[in-house]
Structures are given as C-alpha cells and as structure tokens.
PDB file of N, CA and C in Angstrom:
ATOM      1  N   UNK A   1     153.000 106.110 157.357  1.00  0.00           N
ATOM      2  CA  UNK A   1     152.092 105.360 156.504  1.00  0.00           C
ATOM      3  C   UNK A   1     150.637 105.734 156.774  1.00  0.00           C
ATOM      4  N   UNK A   2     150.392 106.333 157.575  1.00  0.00           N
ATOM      5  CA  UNK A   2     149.221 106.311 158.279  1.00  0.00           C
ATOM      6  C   UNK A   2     148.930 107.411 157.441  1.00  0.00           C
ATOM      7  N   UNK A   3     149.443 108.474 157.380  1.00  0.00           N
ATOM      8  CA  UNK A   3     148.778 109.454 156.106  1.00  0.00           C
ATOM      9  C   UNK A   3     148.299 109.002 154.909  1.00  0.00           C
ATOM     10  N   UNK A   4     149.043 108.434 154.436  1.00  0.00           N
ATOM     11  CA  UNK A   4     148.840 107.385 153.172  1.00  0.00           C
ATOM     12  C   UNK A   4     147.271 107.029 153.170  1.00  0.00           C
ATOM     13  N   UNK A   5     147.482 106.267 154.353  1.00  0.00           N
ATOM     14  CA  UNK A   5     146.073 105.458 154.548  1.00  0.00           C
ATOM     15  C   UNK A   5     144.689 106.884 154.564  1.00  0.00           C
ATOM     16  N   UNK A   6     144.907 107.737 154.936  1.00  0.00           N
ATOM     17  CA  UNK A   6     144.203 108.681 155.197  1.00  0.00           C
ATOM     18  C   UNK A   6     143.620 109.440 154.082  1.00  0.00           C
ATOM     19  N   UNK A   7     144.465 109.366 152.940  1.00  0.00           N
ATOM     20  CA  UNK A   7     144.866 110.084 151.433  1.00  0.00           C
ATOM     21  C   UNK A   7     143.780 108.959 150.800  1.00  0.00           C
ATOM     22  N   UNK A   8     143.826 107.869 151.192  1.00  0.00           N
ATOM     23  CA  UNK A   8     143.215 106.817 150.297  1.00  0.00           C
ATOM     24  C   UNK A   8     141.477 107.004 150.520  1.00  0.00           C
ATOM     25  N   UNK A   9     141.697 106.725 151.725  1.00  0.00           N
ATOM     26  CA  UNK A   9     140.812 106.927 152.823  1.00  0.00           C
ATOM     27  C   UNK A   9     139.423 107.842 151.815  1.00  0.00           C
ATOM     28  N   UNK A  10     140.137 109.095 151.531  1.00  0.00           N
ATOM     29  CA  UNK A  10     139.711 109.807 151.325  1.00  0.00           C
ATOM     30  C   UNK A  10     139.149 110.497 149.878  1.00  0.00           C
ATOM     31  N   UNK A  11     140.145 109.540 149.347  1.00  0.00           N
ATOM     32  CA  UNK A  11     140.056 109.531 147.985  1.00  0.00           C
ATOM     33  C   UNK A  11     139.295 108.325 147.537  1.00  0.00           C
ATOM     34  N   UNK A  12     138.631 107.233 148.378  1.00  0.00           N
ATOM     35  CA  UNK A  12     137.810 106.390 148.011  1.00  0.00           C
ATOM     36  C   UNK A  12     136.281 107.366 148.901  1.00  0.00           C
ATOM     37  N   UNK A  13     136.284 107.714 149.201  1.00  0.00           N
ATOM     38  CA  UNK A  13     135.133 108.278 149.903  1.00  0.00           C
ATOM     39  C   UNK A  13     134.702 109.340 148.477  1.00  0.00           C
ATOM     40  N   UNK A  14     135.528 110.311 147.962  1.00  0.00           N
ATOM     41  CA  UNK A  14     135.256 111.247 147.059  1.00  0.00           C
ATOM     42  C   UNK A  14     134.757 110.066 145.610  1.00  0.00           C
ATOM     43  N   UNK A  15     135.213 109.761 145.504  1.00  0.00           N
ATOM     44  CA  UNK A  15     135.251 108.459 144.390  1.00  0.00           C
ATOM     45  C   UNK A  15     133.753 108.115 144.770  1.00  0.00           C
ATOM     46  N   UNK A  16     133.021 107.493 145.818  1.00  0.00           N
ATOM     47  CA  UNK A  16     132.242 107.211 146.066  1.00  0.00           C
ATOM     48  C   UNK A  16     130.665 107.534 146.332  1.00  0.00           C
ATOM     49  N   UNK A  17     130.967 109.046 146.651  1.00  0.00           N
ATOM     50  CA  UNK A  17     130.151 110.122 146.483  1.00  0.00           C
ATOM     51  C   UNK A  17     129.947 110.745 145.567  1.00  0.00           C
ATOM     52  N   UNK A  18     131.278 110.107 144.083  1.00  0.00           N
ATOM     53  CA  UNK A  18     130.600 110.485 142.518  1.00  0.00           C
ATOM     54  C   UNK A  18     131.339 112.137 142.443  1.00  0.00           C
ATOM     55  N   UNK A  19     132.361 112.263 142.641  1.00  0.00           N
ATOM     56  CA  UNK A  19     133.094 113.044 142.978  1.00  0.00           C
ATOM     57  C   UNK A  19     134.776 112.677 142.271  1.00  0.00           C
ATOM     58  N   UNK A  20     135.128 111.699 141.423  1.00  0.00           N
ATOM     59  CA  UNK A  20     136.284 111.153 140.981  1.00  0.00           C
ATOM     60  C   UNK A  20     137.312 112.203 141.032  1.00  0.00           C
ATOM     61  N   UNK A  21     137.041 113.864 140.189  1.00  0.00           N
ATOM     62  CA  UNK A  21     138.040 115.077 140.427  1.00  0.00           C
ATOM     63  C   UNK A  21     138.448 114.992 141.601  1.00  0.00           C
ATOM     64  N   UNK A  22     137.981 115.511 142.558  1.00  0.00           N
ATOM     65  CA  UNK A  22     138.438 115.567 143.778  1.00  0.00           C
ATOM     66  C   UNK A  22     138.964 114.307 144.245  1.00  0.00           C
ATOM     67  N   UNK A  23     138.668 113.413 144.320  1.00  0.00           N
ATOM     68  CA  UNK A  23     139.569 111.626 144.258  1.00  0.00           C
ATOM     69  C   UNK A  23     140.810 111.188 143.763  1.00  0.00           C
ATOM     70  N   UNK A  24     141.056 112.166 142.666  1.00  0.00           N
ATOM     71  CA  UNK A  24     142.277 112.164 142.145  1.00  0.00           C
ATOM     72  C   UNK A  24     143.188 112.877 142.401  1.00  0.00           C
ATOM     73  N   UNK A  25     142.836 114.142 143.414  1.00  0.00           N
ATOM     74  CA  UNK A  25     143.833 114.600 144.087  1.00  0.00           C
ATOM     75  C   UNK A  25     144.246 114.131 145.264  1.00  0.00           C
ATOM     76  N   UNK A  26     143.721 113.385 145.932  1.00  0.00           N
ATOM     77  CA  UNK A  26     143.677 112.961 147.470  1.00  0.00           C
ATOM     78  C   UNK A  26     144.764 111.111 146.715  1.00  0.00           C
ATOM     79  N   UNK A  27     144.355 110.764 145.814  1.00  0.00           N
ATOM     80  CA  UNK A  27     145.114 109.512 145.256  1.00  0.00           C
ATOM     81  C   UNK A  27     146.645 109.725 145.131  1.00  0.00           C
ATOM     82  N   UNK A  28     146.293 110.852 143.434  1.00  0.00           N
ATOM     83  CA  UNK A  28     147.523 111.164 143.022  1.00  0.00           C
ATOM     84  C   UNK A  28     148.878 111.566 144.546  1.00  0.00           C
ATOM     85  N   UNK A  29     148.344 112.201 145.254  1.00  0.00           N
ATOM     86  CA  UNK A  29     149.237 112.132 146.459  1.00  0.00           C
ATOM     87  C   UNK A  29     149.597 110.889 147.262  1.00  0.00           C
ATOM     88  N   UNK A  30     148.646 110.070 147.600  1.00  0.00           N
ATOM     89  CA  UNK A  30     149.219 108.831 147.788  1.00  0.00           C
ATOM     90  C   UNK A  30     150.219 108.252 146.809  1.00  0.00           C
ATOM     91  N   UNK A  31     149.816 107.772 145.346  1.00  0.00           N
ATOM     92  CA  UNK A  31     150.724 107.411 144.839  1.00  0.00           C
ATOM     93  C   UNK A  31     152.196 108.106 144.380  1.00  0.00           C
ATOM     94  N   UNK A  32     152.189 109.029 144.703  1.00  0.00           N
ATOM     95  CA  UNK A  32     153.106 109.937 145.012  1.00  0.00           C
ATOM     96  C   UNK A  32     154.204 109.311 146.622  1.00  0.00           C
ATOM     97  N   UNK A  33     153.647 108.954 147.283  1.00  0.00           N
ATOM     98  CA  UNK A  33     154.380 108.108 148.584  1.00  0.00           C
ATOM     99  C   UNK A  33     154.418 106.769 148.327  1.00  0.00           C
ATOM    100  N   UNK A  34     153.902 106.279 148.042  1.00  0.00           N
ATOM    101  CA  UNK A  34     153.806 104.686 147.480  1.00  0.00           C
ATOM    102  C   UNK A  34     153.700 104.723 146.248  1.00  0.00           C
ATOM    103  N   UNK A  35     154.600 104.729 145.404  1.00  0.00           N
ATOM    104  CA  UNK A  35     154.279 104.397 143.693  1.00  0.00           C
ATOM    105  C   UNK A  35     154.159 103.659 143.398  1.00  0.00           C
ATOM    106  N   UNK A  36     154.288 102.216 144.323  1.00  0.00           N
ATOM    107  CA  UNK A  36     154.262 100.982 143.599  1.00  0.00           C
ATOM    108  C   UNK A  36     153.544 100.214 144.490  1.00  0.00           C
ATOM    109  N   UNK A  37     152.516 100.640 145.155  1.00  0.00           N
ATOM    110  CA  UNK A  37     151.519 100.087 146.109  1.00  0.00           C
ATOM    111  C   UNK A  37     150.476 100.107 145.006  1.00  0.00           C
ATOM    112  N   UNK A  38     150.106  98.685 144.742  1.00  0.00           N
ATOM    113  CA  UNK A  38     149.204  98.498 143.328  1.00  0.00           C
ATOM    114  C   UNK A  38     147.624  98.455 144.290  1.00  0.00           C
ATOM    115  N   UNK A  39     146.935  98.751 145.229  1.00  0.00           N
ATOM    116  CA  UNK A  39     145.728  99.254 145.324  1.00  0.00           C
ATOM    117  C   UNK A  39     145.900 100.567 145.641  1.00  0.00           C
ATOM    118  N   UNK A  40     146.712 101.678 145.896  1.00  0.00           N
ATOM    119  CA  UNK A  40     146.258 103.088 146.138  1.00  0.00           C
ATOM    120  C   UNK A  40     146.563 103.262 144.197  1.00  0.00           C
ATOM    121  N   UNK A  41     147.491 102.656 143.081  1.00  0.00           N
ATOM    122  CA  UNK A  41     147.417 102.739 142.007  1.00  0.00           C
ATOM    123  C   UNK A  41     146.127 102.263 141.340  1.00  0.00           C
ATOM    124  N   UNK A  42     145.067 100.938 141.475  1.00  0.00           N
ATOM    125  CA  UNK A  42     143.912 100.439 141.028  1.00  0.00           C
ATOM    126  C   UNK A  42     143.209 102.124 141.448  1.00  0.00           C
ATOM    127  N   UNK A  43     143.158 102.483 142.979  1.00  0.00           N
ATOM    128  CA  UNK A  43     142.244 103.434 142.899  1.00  0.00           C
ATOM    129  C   UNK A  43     142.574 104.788 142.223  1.00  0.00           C
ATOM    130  N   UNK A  44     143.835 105.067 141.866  1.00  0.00           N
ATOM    131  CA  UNK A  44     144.292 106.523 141.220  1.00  0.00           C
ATOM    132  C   UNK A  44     143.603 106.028 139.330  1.00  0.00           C
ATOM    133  N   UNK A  45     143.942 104.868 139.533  1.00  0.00           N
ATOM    134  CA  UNK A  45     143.500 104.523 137.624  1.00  0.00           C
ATOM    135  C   UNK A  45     142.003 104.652 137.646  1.00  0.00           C
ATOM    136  N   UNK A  46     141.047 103.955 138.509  1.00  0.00           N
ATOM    137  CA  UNK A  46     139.872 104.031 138.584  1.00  0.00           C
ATOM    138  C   UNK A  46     139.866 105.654 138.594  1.00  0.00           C
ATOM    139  N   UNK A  47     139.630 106.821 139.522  1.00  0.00           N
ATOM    140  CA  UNK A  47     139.522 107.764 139.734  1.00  0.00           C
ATOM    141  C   UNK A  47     139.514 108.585 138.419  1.00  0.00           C
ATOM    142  N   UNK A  48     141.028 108.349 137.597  1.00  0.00           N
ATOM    143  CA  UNK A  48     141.027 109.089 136.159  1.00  0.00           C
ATOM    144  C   UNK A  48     140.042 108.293 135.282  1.00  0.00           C
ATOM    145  N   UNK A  49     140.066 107.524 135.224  1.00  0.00           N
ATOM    146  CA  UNK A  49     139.048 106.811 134.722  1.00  0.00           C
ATOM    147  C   UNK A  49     137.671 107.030 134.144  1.00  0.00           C
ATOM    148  N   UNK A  50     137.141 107.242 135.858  1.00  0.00           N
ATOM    149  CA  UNK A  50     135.937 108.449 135.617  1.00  0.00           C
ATOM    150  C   UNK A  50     135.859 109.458 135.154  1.00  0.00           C
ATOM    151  N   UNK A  51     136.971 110.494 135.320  1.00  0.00           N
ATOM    152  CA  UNK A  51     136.921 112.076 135.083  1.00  0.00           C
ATOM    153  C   UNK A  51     137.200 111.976 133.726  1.00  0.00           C
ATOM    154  N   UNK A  52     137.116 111.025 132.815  1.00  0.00           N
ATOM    155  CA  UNK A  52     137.710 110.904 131.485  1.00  0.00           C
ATOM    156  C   UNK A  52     139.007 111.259 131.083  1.00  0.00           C
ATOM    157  N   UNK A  53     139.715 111.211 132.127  1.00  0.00           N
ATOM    158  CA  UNK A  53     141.613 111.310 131.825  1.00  0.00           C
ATOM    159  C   UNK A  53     141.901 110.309 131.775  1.00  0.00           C
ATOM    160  N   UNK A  54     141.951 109.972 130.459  1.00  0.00           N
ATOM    161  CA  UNK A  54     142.259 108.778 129.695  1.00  0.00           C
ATOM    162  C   UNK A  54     143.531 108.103 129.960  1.00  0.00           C
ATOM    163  N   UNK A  55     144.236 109.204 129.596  1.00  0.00           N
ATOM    164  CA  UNK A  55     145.878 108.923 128.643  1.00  0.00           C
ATOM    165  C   UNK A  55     146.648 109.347 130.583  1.00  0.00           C
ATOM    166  N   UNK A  56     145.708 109.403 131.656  1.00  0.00           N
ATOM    167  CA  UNK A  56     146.273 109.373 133.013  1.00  0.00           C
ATOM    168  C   UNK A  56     146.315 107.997 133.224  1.00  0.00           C
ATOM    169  N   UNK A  57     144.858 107.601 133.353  1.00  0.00           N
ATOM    170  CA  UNK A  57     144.384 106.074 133.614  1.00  0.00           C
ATOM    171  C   UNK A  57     145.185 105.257 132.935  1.00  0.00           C
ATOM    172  N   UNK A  58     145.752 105.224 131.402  1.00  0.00           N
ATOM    173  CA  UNK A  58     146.395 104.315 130.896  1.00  0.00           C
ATOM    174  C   UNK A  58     147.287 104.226 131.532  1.00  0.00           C
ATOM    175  N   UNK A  59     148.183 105.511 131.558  1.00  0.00           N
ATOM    176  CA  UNK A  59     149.662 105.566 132.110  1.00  0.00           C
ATOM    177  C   UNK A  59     149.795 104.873 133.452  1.00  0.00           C
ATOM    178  N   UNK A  60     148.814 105.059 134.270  1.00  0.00           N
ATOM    179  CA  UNK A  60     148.679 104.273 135.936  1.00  0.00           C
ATOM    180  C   UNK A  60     148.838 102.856 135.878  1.00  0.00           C
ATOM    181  N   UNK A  61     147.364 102.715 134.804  1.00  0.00           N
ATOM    182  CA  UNK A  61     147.878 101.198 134.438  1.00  0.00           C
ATOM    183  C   UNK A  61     148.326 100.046 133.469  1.00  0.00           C
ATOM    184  N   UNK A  62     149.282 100.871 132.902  1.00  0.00           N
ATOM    185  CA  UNK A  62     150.749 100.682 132.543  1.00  0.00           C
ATOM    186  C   UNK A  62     151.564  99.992 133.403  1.00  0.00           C
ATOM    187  N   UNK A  63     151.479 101.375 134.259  1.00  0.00           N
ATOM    188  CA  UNK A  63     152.566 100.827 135.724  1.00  0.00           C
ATOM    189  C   UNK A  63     152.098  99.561 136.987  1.00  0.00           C
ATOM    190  N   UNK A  64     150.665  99.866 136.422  1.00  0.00           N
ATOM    191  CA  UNK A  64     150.014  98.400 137.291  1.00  0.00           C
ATOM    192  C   UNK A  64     150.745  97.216 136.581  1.00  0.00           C
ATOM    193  N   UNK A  65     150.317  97.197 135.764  1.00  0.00           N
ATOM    194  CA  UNK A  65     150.824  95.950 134.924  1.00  0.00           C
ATOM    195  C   UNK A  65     152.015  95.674 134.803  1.00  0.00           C
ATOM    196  N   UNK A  66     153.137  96.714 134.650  1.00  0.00           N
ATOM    197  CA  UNK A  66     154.427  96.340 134.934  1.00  0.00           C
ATOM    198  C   UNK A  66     155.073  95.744 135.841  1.00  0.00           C
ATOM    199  N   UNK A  67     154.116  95.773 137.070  1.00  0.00           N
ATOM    200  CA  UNK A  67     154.357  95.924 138.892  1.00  0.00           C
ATOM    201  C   UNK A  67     153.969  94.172 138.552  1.00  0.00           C
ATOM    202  N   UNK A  68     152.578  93.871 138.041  1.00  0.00           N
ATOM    203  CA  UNK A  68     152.116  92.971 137.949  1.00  0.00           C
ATOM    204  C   UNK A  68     151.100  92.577 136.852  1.00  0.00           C
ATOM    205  N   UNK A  69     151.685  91.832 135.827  1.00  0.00           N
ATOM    206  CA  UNK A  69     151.175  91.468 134.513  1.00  0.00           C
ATOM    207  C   UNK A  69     150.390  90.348 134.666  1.00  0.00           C
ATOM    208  N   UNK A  70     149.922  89.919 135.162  1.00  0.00           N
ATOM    209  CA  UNK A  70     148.808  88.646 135.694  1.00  0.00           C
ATOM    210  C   UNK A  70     147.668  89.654 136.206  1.00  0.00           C
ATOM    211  N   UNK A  71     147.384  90.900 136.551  1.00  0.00           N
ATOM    212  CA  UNK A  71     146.127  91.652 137.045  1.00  0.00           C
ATOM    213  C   UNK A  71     145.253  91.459 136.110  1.00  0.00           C
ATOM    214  N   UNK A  72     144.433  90.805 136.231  1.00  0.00           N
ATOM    215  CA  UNK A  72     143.004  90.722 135.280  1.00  0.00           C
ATOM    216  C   UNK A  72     142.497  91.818 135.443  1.00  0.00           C
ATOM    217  N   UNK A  73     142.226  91.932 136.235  1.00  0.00           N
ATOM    218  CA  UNK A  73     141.533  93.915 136.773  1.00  0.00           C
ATOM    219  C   UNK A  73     142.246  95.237 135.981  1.00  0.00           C
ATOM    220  N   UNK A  74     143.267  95.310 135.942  1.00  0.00           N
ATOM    221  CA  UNK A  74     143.990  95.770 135.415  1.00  0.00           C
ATOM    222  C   UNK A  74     144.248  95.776 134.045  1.00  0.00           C
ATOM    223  N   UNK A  75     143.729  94.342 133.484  1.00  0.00           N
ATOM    224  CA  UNK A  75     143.572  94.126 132.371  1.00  0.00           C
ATOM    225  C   UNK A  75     142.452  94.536 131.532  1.00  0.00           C
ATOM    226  N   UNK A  76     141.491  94.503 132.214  1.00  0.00           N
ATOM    227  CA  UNK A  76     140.179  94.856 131.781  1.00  0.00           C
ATOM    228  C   UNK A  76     140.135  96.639 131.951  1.00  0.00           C
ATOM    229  N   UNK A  77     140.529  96.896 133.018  1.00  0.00           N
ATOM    230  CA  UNK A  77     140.326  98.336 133.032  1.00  0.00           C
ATOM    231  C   UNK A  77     141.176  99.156 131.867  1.00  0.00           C
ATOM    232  N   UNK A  78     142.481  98.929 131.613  1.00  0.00           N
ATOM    233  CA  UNK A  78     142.927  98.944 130.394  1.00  0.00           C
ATOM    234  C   UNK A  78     142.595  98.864 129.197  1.00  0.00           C
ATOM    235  N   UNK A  79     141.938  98.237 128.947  1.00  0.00           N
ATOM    236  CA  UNK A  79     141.006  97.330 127.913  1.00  0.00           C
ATOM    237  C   UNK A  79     139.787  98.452 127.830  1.00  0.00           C
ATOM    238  N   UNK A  80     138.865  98.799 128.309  1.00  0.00           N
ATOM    239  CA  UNK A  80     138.293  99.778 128.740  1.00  0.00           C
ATOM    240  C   UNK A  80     138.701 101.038 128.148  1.00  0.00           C
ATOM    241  N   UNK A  81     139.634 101.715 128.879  1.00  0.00           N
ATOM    242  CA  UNK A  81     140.190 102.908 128.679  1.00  0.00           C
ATOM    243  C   UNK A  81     140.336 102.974 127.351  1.00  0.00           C
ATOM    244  N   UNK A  82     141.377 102.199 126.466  1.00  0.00           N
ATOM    245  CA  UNK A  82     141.353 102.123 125.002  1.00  0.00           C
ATOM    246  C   UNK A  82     140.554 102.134 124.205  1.00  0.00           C
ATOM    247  N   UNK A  83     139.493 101.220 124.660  1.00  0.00           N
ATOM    248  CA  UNK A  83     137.922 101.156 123.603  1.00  0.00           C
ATOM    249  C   UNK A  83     137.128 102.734 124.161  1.00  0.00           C
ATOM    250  N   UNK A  84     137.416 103.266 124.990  1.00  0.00           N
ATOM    251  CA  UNK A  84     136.543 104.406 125.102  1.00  0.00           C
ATOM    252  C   UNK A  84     137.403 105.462 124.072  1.00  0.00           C
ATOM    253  N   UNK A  85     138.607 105.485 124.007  1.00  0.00           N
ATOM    254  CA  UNK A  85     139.935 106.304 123.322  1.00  0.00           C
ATOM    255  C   UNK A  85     139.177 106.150 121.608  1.00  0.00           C
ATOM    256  N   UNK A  86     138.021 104.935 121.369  1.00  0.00           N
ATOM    257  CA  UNK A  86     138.037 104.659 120.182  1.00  0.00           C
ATOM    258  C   UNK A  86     139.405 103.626 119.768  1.00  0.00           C
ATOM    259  N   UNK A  87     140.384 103.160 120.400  1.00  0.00           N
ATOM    260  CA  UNK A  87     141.656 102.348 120.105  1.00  0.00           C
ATOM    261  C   UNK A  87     140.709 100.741 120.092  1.00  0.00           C
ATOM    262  N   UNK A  88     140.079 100.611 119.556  1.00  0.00           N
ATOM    263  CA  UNK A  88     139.407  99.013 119.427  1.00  0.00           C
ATOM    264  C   UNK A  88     140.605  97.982 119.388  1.00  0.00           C
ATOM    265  N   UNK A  89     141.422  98.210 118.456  1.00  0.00           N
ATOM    266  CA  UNK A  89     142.232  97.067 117.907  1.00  0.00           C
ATOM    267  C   UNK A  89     143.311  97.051 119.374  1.00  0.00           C
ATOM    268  N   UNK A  90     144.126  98.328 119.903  1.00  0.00           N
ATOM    269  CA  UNK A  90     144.902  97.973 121.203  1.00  0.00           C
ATOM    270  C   UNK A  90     143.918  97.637 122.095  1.00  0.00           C
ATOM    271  N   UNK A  91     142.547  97.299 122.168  1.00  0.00           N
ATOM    272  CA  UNK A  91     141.988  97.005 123.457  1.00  0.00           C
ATOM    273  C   UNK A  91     141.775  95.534 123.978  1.00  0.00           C
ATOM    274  N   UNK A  92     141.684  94.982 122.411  1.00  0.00           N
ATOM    275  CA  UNK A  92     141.457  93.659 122.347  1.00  0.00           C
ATOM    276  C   UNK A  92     141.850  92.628 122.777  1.00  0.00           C
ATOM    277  N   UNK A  93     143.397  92.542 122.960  1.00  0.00           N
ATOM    278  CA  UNK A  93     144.470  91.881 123.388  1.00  0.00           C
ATOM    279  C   UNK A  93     144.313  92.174 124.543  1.00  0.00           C
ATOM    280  N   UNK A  94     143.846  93.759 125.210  1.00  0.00           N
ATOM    281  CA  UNK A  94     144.476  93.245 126.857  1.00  0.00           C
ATOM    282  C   UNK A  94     142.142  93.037 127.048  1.00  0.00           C
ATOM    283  N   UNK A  95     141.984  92.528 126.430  1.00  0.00           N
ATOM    284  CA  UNK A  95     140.544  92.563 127.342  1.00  0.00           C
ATOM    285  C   UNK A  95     140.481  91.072 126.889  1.00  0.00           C
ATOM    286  N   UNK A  96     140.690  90.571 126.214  1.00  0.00           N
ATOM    287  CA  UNK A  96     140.977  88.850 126.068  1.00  0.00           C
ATOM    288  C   UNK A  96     141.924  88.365 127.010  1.00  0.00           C
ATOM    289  N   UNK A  97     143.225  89.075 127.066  1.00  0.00           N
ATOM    290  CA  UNK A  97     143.946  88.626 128.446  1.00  0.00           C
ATOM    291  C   UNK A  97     143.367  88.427 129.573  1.00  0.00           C
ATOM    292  N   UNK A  98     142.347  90.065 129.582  1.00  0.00           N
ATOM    293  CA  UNK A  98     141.243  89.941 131.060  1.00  0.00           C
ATOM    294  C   UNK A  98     140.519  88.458 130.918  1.00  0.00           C
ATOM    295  N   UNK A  99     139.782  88.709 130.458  1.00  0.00           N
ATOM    296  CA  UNK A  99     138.740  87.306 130.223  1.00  0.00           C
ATOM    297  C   UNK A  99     139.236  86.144 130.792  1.00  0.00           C
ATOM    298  N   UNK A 100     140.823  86.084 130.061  1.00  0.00           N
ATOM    299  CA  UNK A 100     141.291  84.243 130.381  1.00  0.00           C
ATOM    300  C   UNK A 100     141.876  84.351 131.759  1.00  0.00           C
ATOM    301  N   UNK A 101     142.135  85.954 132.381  1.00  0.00           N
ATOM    302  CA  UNK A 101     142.776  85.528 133.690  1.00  0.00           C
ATOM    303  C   UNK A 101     141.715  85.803 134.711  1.00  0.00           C
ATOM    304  N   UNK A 102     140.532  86.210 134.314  1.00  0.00           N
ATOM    305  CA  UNK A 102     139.276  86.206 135.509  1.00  0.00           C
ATOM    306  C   UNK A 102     138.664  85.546 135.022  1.00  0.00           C
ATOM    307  N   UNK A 103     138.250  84.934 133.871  1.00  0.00           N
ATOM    308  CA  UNK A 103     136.937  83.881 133.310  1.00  0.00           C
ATOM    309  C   UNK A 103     136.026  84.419 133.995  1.00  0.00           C
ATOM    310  N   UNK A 104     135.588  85.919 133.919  1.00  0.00           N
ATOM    311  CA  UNK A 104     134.219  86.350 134.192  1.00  0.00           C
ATOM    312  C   UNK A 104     133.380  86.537 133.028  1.00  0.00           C
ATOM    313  N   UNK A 105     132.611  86.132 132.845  1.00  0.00           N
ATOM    314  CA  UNK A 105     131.585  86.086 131.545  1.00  0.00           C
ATOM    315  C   UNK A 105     130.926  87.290 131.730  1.00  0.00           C
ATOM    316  N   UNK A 106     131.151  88.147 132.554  1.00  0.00           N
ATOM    317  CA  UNK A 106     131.419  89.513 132.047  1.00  0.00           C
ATOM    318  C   UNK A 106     132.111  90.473 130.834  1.00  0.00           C
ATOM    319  N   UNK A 107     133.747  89.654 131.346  1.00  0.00           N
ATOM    320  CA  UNK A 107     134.721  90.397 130.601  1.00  0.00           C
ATOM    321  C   UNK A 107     134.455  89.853 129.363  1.00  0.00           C
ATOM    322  N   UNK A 108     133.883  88.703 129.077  1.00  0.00           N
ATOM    323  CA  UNK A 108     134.006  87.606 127.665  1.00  0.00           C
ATOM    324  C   UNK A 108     133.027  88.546 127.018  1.00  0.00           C
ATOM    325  N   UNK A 109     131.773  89.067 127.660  1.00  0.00           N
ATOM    326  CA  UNK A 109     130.811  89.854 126.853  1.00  0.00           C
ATOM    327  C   UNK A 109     131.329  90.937 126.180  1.00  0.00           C
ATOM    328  N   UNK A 110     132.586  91.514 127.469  1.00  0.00           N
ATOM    329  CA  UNK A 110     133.210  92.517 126.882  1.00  0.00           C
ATOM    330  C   UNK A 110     133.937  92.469 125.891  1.00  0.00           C
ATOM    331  N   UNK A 111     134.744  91.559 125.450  1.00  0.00           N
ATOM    332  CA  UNK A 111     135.246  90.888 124.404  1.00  0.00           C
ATOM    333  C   UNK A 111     134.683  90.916 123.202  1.00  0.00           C
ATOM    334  N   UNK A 112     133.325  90.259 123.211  1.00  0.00           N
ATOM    335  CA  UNK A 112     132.782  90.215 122.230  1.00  0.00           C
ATOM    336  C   UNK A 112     132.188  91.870 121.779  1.00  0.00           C
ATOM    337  N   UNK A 113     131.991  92.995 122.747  1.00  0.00           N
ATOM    338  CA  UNK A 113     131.373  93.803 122.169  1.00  0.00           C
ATOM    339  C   UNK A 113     132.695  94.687 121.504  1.00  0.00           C
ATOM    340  N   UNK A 114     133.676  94.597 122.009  1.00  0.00           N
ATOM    341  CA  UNK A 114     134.578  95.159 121.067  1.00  0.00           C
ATOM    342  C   UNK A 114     135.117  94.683 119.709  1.00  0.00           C
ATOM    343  N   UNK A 115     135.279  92.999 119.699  1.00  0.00           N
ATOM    344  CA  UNK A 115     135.658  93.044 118.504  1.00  0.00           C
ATOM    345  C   UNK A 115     134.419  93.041 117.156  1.00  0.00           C
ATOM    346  N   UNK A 116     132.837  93.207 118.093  1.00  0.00           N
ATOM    347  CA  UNK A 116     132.430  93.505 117.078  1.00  0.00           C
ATOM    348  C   UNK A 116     132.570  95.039 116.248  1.00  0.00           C
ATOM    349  N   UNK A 117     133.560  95.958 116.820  1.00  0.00           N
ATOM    350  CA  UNK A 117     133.657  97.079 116.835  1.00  0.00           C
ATOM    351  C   UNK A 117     135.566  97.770 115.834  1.00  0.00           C
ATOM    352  N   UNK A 118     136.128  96.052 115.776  1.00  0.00           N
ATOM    353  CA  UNK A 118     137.174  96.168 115.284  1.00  0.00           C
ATOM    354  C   UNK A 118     136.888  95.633 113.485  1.00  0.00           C
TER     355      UNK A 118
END
C-alpha cells in the first residue's frame, strides 16, 4: 500500500505545481491498484480535469458516483465537466444534486449560471 500512497503522493504534488499531465500518470497508476479507493479516484478526476480530458474525468466520475451517489463533490465536478463539454442540459441535474447535497452557495451560483445557459 505504501506505493500507492507514494503514486498519490506524487501525483498531488504534480497537480499542485500546475503540472496535471504529469499527475495523471502518477494517479492513473494508483487507481490502477485501488480502483475503488474514491480519494486517489477524486484526485485522478481532478487531474483529467485540468488537462481538458474530459470524456477521462467523466468516466472517473462515473465510477465515483457509482462507488458513492451522495458525493456532492463529485457531483459538482461532474456537473462541471459537462458544462465545459458545452452538455448544459446533462449538467444541470447533477449540479442541482451538488447544491442540495453541499448547500454551498457556491454550487447554487453554479446552478444558476448554467441554466442560464440551457
């Protein structure tokens, strides 16, 4: 496990230094040993995220959400990914989900700027 930790380790450091490419290789290998360890997955979705691999990030968190459908985080980042795809109308539903399961008046702003966009 301790590699794992090391992979992450390392892939939040690249992530952090604004570096997401390189983050996503040091991830994608973690989640590769843990597939269903939903923070080395938050950080492999974040990571594509950045590099604009969209249709990666969705697919990650897909599997976040399957693991665990109550992730507001997950919800929103989702939510996200779609409205950047231009998908307004699939974003809506999971970024209103976000909203009611974090009640951050963040996500509610976010809400509102998409469906002014649907």
């Amino acid at each position: 496990m301790t590699d794992v930790f090391e992979l992450v380790r390392l892939g939040r450091e690249f992530r952090a230094a604004g570096d997401p490419s390189s983050a996503v290789r040091f991830l994608a290998e973690a989640a590769d040993a843990v597939p269903t360890d939903r923070s080395v997955l938050t950080e492999l979705a974040l990571a594509h995220f950045q590099t604009a691999s969209l249709g990666n990030a969705e697919r990650v968190l897909r599997t976040l959400l399957d693991l665990d459908p109550s992730d507001g985080y997950a919800r929103l980042l989702l939510g996200r990914t779609l409205s950047r795809q231009s998908r307004h109308g699939e974003a809506l539903p999971q970024l209103r989900l976000a909203a009611a399961l974090t009640r951050d008046p963040d996500v509610a702003a976010e809400v509102e700027r998409v469906e002014a966009r649907v």
